[in-house]
C-alpha atoms as a PDB file:
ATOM      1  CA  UNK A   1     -37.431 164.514 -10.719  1.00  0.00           C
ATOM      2  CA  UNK A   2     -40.333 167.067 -12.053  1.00  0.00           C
ATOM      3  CA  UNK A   3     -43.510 164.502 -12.158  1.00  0.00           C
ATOM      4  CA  UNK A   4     -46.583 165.439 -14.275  1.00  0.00           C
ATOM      5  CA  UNK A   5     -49.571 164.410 -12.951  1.00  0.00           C
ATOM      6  CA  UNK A   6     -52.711 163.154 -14.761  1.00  0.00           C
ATOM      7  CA  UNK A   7     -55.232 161.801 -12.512  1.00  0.00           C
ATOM      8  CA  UNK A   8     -56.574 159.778  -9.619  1.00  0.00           C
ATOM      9  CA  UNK A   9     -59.351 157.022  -9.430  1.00  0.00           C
ATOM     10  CA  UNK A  10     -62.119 158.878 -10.379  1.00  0.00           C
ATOM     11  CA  UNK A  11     -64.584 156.739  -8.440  1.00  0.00           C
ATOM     12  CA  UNK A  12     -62.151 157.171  -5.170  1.00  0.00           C
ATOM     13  CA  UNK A  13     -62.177 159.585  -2.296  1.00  0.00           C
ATOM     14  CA  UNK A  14     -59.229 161.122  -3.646  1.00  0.00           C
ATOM     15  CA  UNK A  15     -57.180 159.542  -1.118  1.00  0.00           C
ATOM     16  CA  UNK A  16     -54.836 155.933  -1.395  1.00  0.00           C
ATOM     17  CA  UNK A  17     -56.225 155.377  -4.792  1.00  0.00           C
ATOM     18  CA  UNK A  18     -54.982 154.401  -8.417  1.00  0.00           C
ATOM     19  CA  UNK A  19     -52.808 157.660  -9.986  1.00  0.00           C
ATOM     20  CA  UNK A  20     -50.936 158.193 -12.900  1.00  0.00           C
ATOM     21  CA  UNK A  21     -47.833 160.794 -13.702  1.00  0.00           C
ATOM     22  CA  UNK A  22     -45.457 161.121 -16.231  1.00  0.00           C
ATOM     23  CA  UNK A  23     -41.621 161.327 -15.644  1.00  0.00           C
ATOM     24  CA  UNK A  24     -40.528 164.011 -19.096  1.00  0.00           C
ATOM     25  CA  UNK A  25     -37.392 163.990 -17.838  1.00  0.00           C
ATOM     26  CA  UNK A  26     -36.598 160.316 -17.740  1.00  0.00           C
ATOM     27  CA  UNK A  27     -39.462 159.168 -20.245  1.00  0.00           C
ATOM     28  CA  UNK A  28     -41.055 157.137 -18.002  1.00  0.00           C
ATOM     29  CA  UNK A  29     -44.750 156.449 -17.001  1.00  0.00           C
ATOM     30  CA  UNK A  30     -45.198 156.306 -13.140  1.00  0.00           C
ATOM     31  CA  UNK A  31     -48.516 154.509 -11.566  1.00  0.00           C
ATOM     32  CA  UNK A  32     -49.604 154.132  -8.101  1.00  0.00           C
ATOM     33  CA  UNK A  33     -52.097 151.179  -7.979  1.00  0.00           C
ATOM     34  CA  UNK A  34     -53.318 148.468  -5.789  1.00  0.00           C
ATOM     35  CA  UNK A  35     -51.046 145.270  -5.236  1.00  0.00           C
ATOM     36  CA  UNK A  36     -51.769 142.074  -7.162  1.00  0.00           C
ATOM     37  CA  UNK A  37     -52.596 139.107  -5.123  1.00  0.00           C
ATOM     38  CA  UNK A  38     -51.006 135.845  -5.190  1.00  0.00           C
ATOM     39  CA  UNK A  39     -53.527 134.130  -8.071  1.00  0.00           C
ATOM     40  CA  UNK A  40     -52.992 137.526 -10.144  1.00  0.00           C
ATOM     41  CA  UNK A  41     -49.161 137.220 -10.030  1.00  0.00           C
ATOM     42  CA  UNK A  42     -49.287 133.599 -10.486  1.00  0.00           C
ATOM     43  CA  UNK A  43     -51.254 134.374 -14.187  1.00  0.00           C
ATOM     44  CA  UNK A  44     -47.437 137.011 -15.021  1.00  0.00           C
ATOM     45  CA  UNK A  45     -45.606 134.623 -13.860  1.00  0.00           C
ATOM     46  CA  UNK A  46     -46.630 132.361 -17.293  1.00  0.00           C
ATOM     47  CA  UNK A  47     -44.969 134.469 -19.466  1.00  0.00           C
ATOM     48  CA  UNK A  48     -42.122 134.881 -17.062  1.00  0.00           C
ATOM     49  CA  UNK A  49     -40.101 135.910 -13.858  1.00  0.00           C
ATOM     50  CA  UNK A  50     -41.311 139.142 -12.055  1.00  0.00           C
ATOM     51  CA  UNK A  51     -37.918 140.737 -10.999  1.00  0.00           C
ATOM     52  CA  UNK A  52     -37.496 141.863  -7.209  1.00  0.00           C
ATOM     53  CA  UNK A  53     -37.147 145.206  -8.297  1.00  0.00           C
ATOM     54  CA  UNK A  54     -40.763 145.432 -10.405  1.00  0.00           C
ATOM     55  CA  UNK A  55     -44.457 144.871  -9.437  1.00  0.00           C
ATOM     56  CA  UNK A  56     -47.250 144.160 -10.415  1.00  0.00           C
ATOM     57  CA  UNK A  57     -49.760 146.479  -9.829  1.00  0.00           C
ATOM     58  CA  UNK A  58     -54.067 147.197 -10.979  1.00  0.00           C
ATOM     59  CA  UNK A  59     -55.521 149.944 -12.167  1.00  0.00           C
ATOM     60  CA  UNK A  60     -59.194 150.238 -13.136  1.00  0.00           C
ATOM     61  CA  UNK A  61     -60.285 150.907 -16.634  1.00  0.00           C
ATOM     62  CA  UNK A  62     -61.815 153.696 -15.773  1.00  0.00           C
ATOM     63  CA  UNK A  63     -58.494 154.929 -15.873  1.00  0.00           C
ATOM     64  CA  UNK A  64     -58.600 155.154 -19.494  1.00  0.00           C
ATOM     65  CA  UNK A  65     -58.754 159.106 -19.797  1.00  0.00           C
ATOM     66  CA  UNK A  66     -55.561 159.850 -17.384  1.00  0.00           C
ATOM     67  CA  UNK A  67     -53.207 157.089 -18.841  1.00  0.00           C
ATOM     68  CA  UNK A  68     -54.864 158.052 -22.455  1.00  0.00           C
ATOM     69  CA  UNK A  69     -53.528 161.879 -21.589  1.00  0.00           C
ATOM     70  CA  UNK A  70     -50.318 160.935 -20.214  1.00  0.00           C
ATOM     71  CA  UNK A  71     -49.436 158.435 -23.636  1.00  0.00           C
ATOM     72  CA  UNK A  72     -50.253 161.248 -25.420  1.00  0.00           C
ATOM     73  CA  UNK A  73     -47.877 164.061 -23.471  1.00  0.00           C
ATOM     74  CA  UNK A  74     -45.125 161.331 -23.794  1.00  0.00           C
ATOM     75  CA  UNK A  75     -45.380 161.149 -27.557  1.00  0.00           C
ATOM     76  CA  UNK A  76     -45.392 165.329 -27.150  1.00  0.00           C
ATOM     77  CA  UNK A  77     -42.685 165.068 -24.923  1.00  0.00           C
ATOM     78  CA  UNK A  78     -39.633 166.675 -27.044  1.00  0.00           C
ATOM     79  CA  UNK A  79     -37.162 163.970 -25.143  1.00  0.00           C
ATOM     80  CA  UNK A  80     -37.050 160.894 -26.349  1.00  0.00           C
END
């Protein structure tokens, strides 16, 4: 798996913080963010089940320029 990275947190040390990639190969979006608590999963769960094998995860909106730069390599991206 080749990831492509974006970005981390900006307002972060640069360590165990928010960051986003970009799986070419396998056309997928990968994120690293902080865990939803209990009340936060509870709002999902509304419009349904969270699956064992997902998660619900944060990231700040100050975030906007990596995930904006990694939507826009995926619509590049020559796999599809």
């Amino acid at each position: 798996m080749t990831l492509r990275f974006f970005g981390k947190d900006p307002e972060t040390n640069g360590d165990h913080c928010p960051t986003v990639w970009l799986d070419e190969e396998k056309q997928e979006f990968v994120v690293q963010g902080w865990k939803a608590d209990e009340a936060l999963q509870a709002e999902c769960l509304v419009t349904g089940p969270i699956p064992d094998t997902e998660a619900v995860v944060r990231l700040p909106v100050r975030m906007a320029e990596q995930i904006r730069e990694a939507l826009d390599a995926a619509e590049r991206s020559p796999v599809r």
